[in-house]
Protein backbone atom coordinates (compact mmCIF):
# COMPACT_ATOMS: atom_id res chain seq x y z
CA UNK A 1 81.20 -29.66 -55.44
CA UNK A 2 84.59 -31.08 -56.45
CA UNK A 3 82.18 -32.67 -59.56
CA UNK A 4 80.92 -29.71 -59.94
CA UNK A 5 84.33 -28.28 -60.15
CA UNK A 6 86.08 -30.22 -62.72
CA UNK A 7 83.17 -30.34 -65.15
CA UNK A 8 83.51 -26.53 -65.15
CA UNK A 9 86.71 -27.02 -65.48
CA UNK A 10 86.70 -29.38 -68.44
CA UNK A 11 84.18 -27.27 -70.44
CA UNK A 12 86.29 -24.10 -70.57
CA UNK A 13 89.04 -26.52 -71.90
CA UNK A 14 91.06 -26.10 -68.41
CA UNK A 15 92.81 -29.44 -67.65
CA UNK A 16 92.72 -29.87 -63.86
CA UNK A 17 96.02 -29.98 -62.42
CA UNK A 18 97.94 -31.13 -59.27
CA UNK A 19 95.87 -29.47 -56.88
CA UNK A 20 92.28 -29.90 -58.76
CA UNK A 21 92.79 -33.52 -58.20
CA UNK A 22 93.81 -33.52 -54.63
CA UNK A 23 90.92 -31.33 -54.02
CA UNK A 24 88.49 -34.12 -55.57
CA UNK A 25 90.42 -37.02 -53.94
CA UNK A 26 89.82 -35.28 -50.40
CA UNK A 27 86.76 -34.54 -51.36
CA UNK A 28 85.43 -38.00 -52.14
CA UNK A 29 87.32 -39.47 -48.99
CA UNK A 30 85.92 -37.06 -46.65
CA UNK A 31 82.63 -37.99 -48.18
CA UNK A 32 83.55 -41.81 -47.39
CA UNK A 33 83.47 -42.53 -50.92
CA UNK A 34 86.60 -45.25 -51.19
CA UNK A 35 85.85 -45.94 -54.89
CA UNK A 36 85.42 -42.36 -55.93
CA UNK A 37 88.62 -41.40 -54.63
CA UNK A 38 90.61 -44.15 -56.36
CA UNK A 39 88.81 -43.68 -59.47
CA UNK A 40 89.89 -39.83 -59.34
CA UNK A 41 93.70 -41.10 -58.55
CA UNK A 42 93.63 -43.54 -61.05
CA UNK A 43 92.51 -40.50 -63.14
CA UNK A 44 95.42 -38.13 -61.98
CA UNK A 45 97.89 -41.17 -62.93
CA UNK A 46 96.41 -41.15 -66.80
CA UNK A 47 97.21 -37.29 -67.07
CA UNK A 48 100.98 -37.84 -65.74
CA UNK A 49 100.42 -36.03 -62.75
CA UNK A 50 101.99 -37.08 -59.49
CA UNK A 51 99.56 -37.06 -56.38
CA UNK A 52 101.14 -35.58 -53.04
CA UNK A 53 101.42 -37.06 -50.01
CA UNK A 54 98.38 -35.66 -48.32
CA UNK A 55 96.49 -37.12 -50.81
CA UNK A 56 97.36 -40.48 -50.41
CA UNK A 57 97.19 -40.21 -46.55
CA UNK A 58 93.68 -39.43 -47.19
CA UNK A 59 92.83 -42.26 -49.68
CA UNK A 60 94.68 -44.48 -47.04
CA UNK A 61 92.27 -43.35 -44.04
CA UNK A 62 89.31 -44.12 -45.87
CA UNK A 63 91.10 -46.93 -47.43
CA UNK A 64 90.92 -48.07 -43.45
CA UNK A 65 87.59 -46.48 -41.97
CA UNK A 66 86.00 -48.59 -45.15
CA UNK A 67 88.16 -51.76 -44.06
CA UNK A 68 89.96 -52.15 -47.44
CA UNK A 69 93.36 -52.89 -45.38
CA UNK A 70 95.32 -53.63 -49.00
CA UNK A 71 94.37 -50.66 -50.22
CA UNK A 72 95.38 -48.63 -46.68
CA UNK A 73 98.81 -50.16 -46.72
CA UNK A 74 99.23 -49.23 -50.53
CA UNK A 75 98.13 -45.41 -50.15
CA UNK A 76 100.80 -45.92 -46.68
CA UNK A 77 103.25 -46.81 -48.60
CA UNK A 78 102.69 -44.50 -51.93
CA UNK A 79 102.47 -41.61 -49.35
CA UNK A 80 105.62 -42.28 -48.02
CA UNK A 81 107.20 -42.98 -51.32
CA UNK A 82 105.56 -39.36 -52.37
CA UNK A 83 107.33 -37.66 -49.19
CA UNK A 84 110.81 -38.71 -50.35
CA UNK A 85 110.61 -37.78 -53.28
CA UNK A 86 109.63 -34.27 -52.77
CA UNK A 87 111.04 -33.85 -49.44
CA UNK A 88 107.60 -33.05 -47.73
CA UNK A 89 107.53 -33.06 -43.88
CA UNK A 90 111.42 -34.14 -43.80
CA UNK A 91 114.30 -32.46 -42.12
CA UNK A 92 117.35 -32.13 -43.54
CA UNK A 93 120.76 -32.47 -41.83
CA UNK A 94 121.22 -28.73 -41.72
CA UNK A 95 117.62 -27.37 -40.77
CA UNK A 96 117.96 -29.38 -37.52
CA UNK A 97 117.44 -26.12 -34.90
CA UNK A 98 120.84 -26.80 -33.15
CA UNK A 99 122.70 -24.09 -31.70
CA UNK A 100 124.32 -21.45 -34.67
CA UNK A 101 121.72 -22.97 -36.92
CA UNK A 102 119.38 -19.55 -37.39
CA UNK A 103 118.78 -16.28 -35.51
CA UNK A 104 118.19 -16.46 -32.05
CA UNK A 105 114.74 -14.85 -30.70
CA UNK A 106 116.72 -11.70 -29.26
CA UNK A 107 118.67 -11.28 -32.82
CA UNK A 108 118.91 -8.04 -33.62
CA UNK A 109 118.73 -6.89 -30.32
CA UNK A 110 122.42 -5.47 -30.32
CA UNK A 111 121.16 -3.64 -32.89
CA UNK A 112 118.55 -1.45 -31.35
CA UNK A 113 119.66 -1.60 -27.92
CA UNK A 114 116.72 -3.42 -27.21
CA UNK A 115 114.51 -6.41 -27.50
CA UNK A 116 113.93 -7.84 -30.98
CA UNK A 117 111.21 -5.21 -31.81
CA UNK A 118 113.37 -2.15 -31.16
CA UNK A 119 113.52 0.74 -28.97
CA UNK A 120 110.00 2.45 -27.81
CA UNK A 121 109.97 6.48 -26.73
């Protein structure tokens, strides 16, 4: 399908983008197909596009499953790599969840006189 996809794609002169690619990369990995999914990151990389983090957590699994352990560690590490640089799954000093750092679950409460949702007749 993810094929399918980009040669549809390609023949109403629509360059696949970010999110094309990841689709085709998970697509080949959940299909066990190591090679395939290399072969369509090494074909992101040509068109300057930058592969997120997912998808090189998925080339690393089957990277592992098909017992290429070079090519695990390398999508590891390129995953990781891919997370600090866009700040994907990361938690910055201020988004911690300490006390004063958002609304409480009764905010608004003094408000309505109520719970959260507001007064009922």
């Amino acid at each position: 399908a993810a094929d399918r996809c980009f040669e549809a794609m390609r023949a109403a002169c629509v360059p696949p983008d970010v999110a094309s690619f990841e689709y085709q990369i998970k697509a080949r990995c959940a299909a066990m197909d190591a090679a395939g999914a290399w072969a369509a990151l090494g074909e992101m990389e040509r068109e300057y596009l930058a592969a997120p983090p997912q998808a090189y957590a998925a080339l690393a699994t089957v990277s592992s499953l098909t017992g290429d352990v070079g090519g695990a560690r390398r999508a590891c590490e390129a995953a990781r790599a891919a997370a600090e640089e866009n700040g994907a799954g990361t938690v910055g000093a201020d988004d911690r969840g300490g006390p004063g750092s958002g609304p409480s679950p009764a905010a608004g409460a003094e408000k309505t006189g109520g719970d959260s949702l507001g007064s009922f007749p």
